[in-house]
PDB file of N, CA and C in Angstrom:
ATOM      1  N   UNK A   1       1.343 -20.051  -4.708  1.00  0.00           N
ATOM      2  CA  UNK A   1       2.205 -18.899  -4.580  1.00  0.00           C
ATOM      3  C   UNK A   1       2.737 -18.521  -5.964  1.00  0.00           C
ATOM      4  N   UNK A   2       2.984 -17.213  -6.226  1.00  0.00           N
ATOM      5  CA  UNK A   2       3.516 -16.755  -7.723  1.00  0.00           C
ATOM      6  C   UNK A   2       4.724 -15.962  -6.997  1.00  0.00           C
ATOM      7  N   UNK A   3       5.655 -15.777  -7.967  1.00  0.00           N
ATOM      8  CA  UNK A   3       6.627 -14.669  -7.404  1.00  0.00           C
ATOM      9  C   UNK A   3       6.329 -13.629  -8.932  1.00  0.00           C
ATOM     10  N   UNK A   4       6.560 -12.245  -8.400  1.00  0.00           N
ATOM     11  CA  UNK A   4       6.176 -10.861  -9.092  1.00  0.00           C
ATOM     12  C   UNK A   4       7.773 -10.813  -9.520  1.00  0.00           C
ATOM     13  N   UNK A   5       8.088 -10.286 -10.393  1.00  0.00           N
ATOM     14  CA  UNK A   5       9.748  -9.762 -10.671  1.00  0.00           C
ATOM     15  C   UNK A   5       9.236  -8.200 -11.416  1.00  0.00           C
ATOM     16  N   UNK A   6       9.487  -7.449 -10.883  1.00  0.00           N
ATOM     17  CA  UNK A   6       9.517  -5.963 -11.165  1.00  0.00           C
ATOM     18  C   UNK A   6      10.740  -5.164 -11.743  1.00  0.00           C
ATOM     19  N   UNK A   7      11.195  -4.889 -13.043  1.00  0.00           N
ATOM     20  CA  UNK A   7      12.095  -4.611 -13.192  1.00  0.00           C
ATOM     21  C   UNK A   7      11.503  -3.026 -13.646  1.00  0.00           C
ATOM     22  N   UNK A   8      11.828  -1.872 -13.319  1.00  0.00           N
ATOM     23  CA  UNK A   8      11.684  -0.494 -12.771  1.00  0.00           C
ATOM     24  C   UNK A   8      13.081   0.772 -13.086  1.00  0.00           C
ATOM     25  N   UNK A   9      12.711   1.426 -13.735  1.00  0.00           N
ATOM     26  CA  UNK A   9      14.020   2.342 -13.615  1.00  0.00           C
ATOM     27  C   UNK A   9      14.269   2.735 -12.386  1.00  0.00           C
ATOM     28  N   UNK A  10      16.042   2.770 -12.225  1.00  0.00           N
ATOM     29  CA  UNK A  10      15.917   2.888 -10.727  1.00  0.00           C
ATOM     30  C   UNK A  10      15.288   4.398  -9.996  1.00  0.00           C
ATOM     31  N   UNK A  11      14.913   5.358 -10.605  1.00  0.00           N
ATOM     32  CA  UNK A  11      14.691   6.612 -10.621  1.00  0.00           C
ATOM     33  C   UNK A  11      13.420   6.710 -10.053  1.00  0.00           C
ATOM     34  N   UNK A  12      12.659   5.197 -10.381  1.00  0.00           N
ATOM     35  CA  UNK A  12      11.288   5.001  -9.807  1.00  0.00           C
ATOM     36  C   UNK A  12      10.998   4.064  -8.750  1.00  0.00           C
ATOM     37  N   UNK A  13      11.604   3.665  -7.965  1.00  0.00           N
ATOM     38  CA  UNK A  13      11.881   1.974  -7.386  1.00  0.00           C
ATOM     39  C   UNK A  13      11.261   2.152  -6.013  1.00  0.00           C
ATOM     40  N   UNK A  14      11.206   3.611  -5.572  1.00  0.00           N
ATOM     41  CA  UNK A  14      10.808   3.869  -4.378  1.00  0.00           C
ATOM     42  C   UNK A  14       9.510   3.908  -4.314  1.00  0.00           C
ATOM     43  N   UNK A  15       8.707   4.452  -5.932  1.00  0.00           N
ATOM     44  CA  UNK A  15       7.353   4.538  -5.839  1.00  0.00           C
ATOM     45  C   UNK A  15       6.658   2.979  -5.765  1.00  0.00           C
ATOM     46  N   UNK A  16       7.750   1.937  -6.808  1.00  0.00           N
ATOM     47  CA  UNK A  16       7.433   0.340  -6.388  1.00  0.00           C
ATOM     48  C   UNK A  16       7.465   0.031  -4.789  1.00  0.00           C
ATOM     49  N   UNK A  17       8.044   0.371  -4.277  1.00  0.00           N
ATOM     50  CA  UNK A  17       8.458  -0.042  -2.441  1.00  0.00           C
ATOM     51  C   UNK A  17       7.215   0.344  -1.785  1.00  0.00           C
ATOM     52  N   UNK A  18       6.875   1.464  -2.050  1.00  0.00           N
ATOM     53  CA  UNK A  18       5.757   2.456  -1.331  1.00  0.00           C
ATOM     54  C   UNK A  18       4.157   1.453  -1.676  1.00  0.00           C
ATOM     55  N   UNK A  19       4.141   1.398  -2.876  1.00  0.00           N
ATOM     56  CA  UNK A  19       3.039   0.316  -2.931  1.00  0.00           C
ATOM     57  C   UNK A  19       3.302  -1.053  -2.756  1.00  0.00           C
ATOM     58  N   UNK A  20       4.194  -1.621  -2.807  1.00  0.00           N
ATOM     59  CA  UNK A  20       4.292  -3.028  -1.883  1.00  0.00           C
ATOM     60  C   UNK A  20       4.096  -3.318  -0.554  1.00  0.00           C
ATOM     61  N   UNK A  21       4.499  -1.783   0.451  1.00  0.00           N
ATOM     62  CA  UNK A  21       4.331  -1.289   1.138  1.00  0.00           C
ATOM     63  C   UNK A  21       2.321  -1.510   1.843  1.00  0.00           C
ATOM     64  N   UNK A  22       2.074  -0.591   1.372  1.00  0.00           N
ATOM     65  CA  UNK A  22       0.811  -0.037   1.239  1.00  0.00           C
ATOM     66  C   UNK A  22      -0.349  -1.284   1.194  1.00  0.00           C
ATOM     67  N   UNK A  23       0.217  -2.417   0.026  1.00  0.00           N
ATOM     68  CA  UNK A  23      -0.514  -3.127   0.219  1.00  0.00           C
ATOM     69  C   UNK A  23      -0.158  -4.879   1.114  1.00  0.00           C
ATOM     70  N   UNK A  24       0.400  -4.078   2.167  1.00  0.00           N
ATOM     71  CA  UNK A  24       1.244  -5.086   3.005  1.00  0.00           C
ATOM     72  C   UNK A  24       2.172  -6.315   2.342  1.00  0.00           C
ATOM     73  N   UNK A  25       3.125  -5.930   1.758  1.00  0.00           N
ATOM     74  CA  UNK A  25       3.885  -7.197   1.024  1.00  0.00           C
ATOM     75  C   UNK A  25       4.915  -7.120   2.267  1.00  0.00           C
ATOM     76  N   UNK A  26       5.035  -8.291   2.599  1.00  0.00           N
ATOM     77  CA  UNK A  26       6.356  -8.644   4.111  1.00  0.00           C
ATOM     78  C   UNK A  26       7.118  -8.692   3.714  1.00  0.00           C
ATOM     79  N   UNK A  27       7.579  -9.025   2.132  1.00  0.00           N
ATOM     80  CA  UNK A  27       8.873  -9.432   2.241  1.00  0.00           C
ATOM     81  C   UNK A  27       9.150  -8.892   0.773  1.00  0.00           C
ATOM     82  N   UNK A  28      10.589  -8.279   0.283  1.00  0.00           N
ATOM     83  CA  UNK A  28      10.872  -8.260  -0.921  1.00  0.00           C
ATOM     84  C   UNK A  28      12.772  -8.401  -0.979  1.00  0.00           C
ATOM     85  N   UNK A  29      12.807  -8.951  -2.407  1.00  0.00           N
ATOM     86  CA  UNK A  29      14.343  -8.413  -2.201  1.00  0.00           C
ATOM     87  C   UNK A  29      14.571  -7.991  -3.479  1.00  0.00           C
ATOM     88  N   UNK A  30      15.549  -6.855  -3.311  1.00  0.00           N
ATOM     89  CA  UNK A  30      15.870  -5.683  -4.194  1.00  0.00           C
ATOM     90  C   UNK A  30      17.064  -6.120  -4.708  1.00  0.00           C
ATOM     91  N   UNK A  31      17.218  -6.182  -6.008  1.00  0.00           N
ATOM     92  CA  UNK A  31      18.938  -5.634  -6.935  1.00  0.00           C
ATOM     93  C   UNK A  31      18.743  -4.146  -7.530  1.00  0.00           C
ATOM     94  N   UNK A  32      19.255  -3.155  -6.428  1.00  0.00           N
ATOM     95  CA  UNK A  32      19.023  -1.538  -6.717  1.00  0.00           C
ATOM     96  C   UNK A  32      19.760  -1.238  -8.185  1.00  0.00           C
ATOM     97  N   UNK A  33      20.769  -1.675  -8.793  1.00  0.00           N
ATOM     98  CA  UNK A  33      21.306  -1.279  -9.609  1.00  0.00           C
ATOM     99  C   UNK A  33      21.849  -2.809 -10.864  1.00  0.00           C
ATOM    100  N   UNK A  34      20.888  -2.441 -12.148  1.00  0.00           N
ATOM    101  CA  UNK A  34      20.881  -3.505 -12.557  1.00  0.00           C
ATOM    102  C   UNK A  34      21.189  -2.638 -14.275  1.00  0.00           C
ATOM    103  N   UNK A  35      21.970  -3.486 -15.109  1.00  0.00           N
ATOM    104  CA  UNK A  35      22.516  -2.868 -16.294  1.00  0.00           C
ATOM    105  C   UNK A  35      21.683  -3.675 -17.190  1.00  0.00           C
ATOM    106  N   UNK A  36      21.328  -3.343 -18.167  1.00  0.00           N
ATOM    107  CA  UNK A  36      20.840  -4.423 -20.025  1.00  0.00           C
ATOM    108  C   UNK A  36      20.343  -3.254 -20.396  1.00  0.00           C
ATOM    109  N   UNK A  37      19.657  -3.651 -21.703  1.00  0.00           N
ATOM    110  CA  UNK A  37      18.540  -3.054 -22.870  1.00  0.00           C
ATOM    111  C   UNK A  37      17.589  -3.408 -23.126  1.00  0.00           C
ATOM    112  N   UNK A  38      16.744  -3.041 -23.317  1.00  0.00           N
ATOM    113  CA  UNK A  38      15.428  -3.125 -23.935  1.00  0.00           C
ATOM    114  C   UNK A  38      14.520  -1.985 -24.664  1.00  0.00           C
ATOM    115  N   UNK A  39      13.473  -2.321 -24.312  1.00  0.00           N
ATOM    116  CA  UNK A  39      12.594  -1.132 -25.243  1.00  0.00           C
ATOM    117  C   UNK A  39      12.804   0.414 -24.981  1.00  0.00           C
ATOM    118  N   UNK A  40      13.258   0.829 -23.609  1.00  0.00           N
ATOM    119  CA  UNK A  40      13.425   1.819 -23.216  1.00  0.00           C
ATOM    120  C   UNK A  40      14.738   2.209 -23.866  1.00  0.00           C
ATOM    121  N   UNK A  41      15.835   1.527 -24.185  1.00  0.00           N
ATOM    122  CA  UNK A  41      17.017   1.680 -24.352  1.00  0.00           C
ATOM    123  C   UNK A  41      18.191   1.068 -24.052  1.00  0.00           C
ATOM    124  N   UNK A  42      19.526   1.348 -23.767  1.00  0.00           N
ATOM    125  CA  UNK A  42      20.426   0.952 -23.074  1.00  0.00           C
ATOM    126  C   UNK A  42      20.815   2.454 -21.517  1.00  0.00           C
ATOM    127  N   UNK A  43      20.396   0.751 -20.653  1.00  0.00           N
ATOM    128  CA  UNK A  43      20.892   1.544 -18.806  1.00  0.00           C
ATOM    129  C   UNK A  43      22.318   0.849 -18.637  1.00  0.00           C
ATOM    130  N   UNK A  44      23.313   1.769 -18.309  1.00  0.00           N
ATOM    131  CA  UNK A  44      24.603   1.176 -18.121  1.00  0.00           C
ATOM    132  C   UNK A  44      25.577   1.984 -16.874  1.00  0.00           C
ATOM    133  N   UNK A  45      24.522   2.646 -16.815  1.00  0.00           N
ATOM    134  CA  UNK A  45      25.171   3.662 -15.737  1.00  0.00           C
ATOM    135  C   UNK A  45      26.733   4.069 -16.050  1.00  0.00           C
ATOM    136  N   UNK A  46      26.778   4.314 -17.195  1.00  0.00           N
ATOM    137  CA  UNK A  46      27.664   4.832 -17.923  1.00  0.00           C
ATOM    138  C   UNK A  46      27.674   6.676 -17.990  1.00  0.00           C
ATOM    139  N   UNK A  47      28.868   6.937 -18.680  1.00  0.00           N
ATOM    140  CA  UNK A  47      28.692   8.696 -19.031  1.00  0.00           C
ATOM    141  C   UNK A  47      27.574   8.893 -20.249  1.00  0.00           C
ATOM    142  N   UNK A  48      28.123   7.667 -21.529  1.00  0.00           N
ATOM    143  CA  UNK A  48      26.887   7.730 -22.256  1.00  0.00           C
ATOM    144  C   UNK A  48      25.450   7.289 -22.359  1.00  0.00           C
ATOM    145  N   UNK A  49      25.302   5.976 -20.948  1.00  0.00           N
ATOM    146  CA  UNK A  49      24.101   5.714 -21.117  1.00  0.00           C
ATOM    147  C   UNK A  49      24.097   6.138 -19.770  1.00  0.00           C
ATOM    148  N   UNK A  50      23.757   7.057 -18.989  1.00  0.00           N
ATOM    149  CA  UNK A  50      23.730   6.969 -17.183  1.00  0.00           C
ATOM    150  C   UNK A  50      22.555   6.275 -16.603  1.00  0.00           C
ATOM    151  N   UNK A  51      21.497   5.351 -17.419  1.00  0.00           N
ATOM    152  CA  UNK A  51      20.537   5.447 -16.940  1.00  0.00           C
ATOM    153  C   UNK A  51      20.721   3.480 -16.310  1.00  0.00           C
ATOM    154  N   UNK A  52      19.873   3.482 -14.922  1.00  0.00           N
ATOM    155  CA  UNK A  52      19.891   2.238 -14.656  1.00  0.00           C
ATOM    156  C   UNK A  52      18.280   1.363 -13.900  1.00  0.00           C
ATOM    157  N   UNK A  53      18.593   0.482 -13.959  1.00  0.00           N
ATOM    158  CA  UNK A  53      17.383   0.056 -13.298  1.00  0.00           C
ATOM    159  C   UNK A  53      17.460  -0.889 -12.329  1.00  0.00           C
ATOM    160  N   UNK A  54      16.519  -1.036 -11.439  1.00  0.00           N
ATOM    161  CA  UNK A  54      16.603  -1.920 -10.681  1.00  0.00           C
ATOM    162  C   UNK A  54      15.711  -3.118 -10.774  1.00  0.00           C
ATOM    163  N   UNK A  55      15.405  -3.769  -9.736  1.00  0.00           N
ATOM    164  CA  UNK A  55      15.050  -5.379  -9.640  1.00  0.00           C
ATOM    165  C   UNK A  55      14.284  -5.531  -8.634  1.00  0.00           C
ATOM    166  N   UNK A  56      13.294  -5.693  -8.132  1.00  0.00           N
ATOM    167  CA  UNK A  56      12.298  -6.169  -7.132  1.00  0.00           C
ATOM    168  C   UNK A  56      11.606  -7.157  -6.962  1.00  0.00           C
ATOM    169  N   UNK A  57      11.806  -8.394  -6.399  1.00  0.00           N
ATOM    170  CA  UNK A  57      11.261  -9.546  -6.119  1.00  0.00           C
ATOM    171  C   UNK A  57      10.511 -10.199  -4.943  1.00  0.00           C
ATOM    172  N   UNK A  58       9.092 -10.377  -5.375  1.00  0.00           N
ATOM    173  CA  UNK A  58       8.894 -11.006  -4.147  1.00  0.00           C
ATOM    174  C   UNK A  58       7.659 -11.638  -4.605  1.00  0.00           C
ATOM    175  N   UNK A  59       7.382 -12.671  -3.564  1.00  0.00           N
ATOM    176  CA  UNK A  59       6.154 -13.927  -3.477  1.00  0.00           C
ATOM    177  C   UNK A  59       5.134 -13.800  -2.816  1.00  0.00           C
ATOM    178  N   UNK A  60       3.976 -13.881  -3.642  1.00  0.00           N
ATOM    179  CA  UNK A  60       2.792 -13.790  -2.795  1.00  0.00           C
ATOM    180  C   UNK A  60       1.675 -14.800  -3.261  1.00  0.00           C
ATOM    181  N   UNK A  61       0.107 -14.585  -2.727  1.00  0.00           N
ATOM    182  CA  UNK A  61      -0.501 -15.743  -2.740  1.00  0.00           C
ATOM    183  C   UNK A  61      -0.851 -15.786  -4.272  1.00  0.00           C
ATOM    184  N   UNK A  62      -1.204 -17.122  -5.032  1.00  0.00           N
ATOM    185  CA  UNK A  62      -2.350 -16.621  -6.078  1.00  0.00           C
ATOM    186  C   UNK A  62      -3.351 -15.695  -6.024  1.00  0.00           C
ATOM    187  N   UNK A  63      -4.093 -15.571  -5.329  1.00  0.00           N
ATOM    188  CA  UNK A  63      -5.270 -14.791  -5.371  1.00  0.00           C
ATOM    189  C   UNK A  63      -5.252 -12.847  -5.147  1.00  0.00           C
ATOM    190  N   UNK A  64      -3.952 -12.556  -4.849  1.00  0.00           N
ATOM    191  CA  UNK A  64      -3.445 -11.293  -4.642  1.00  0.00           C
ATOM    192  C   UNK A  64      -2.910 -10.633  -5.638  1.00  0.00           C
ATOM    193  N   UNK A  65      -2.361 -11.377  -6.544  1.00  0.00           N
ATOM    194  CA  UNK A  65      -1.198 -10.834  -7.688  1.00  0.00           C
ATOM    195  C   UNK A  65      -2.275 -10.198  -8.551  1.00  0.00           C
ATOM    196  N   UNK A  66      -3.095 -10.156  -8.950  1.00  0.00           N
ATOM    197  CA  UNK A  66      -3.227  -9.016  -9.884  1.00  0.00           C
ATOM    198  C   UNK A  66      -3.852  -7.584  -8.872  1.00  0.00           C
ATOM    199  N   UNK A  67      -4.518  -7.914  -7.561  1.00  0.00           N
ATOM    200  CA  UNK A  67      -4.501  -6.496  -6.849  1.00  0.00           C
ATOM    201  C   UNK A  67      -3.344  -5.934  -6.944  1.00  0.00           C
ATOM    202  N   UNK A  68      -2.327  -6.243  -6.738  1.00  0.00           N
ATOM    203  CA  UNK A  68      -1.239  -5.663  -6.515  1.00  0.00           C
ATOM    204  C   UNK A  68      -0.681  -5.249  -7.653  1.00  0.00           C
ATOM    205  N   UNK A  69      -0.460  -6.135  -8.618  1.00  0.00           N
ATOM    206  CA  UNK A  69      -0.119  -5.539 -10.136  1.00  0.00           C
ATOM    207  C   UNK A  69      -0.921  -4.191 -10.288  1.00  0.00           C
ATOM    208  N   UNK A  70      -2.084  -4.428 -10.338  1.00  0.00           N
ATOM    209  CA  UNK A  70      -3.007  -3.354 -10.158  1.00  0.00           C
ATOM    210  C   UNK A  70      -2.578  -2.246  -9.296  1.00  0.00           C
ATOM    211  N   UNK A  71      -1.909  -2.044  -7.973  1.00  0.00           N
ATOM    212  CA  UNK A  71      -1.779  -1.535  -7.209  1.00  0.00           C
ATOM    213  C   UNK A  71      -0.421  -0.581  -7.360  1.00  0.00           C
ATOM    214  N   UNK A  72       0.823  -1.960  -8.239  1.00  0.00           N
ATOM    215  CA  UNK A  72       2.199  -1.069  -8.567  1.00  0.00           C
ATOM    216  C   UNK A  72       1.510  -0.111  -9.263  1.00  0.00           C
ATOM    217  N   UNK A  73       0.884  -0.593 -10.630  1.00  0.00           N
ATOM    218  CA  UNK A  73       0.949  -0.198 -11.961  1.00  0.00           C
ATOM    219  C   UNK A  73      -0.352   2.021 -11.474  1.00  0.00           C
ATOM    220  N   UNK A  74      -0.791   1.498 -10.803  1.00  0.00           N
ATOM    221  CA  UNK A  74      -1.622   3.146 -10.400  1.00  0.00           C
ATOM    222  C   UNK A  74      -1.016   3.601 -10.020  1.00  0.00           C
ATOM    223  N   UNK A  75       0.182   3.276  -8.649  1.00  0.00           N
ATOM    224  CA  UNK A  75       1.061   3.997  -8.208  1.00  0.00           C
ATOM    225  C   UNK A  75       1.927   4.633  -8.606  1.00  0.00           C
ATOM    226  N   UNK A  76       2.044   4.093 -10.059  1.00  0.00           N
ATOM    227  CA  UNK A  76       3.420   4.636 -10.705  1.00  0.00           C
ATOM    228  C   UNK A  76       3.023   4.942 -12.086  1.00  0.00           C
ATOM    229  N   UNK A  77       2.230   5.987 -12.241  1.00  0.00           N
ATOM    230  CA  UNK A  77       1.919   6.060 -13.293  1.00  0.00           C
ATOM    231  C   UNK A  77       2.810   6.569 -14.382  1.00  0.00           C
ATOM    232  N   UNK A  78       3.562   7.034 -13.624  1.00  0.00           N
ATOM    233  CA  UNK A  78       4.834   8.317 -14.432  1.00  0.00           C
ATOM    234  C   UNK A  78       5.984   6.984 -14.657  1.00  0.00           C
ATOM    235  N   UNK A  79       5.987   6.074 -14.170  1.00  0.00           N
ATOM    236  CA  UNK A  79       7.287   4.922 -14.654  1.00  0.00           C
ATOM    237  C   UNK A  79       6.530   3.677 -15.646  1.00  0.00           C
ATOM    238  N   UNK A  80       5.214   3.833 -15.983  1.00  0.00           N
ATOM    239  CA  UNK A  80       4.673   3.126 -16.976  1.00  0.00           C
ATOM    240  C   UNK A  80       5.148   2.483 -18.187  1.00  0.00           C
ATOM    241  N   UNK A  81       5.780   2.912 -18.702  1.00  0.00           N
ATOM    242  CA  UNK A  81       6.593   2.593 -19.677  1.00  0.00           C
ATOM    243  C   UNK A  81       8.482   2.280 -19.733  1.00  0.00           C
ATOM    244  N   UNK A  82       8.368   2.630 -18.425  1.00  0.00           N
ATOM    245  CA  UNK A  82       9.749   1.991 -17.840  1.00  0.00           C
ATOM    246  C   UNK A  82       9.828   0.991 -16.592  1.00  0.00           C
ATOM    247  N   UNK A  83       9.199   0.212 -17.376  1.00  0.00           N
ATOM    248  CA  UNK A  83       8.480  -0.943 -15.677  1.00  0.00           C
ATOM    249  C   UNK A  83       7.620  -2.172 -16.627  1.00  0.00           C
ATOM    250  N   UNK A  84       8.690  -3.089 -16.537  1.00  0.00           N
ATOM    251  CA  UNK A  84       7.666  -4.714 -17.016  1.00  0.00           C
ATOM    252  C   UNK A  84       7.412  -5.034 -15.382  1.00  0.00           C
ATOM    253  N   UNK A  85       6.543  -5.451 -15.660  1.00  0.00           N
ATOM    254  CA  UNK A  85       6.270  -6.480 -14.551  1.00  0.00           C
ATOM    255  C   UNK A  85       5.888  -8.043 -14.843  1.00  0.00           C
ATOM    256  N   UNK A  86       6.884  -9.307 -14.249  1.00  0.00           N
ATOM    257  CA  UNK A  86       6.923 -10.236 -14.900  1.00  0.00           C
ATOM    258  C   UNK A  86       6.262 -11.353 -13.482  1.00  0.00           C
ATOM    259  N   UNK A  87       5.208 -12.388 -14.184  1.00  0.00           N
ATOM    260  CA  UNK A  87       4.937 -13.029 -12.515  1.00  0.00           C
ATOM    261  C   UNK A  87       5.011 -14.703 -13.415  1.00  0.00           C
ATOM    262  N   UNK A  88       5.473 -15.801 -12.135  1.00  0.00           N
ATOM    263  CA  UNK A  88       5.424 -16.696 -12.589  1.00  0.00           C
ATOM    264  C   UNK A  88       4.999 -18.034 -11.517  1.00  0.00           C
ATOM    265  N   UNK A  89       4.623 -19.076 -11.407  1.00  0.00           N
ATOM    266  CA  UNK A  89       4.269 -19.951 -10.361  1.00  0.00           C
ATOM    267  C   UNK A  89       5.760 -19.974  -9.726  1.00  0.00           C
ATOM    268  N   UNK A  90       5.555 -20.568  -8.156  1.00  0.00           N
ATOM    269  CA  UNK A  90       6.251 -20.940  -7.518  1.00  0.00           C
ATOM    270  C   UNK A  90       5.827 -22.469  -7.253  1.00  0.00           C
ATOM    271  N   UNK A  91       6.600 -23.281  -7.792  1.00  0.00           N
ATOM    272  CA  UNK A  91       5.947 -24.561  -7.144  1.00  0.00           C
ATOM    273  C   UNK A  91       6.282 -25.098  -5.712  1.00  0.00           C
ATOM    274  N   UNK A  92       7.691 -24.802  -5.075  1.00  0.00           N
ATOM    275  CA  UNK A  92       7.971 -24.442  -4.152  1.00  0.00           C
ATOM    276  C   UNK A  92       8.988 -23.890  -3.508  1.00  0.00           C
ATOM    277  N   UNK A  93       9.029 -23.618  -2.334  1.00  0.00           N
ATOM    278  CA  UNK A  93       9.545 -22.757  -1.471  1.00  0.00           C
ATOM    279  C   UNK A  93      10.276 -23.754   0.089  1.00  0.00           C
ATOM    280  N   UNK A  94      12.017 -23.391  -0.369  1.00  0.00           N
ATOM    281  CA  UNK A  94      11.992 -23.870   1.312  1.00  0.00           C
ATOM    282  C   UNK A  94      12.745 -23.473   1.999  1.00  0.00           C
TER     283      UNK A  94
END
């Protein structure tokens, strides 16, 4: 099992849902509104920075994670550059 961590401007989070969706993911859990910086900038949901992002997590098999990477990353072509997608082993789960 790997878990995916999708971090997404929140402006785009629905087009992430729709393909998790699509390619039957059962389960995810969301932090809709998430503040830091990075390459894109500073999200603070502030007056001067208004911009924010969210958080999408979820676990799936080894053998699926790059369809699906594959699968966010077409879906969302317009949030490309505002969207890491980070995956890492799960050793376990209970």
């Amino acid at each position: 099992m790997q878990m995916l961590m999708i971090i997404v401007e929140s402006e785009y989070k629905e087009k992430v849902e729709a393909a998790l969706t699509d390619r039957r993911v059962l389960g995810y859990t969301e932090i809709p509104t998430v503040y830091g910086m990075g390459q894109t900038g500073l999200r603070l949901g502030s007056r001067a920075f208004p911009q924010t992002s969210s958080i999408i997590f979820t676990i799936v098999e080894k053998d699926k994670v790059d369809e699906l990477l594959a699968a966010i990353d077409s879906s969302c072509a317009d949030c490309r550059k505002a969207m890491r997608m980070i995956v890492w082993n799960v050793d376990r789960m209970m």
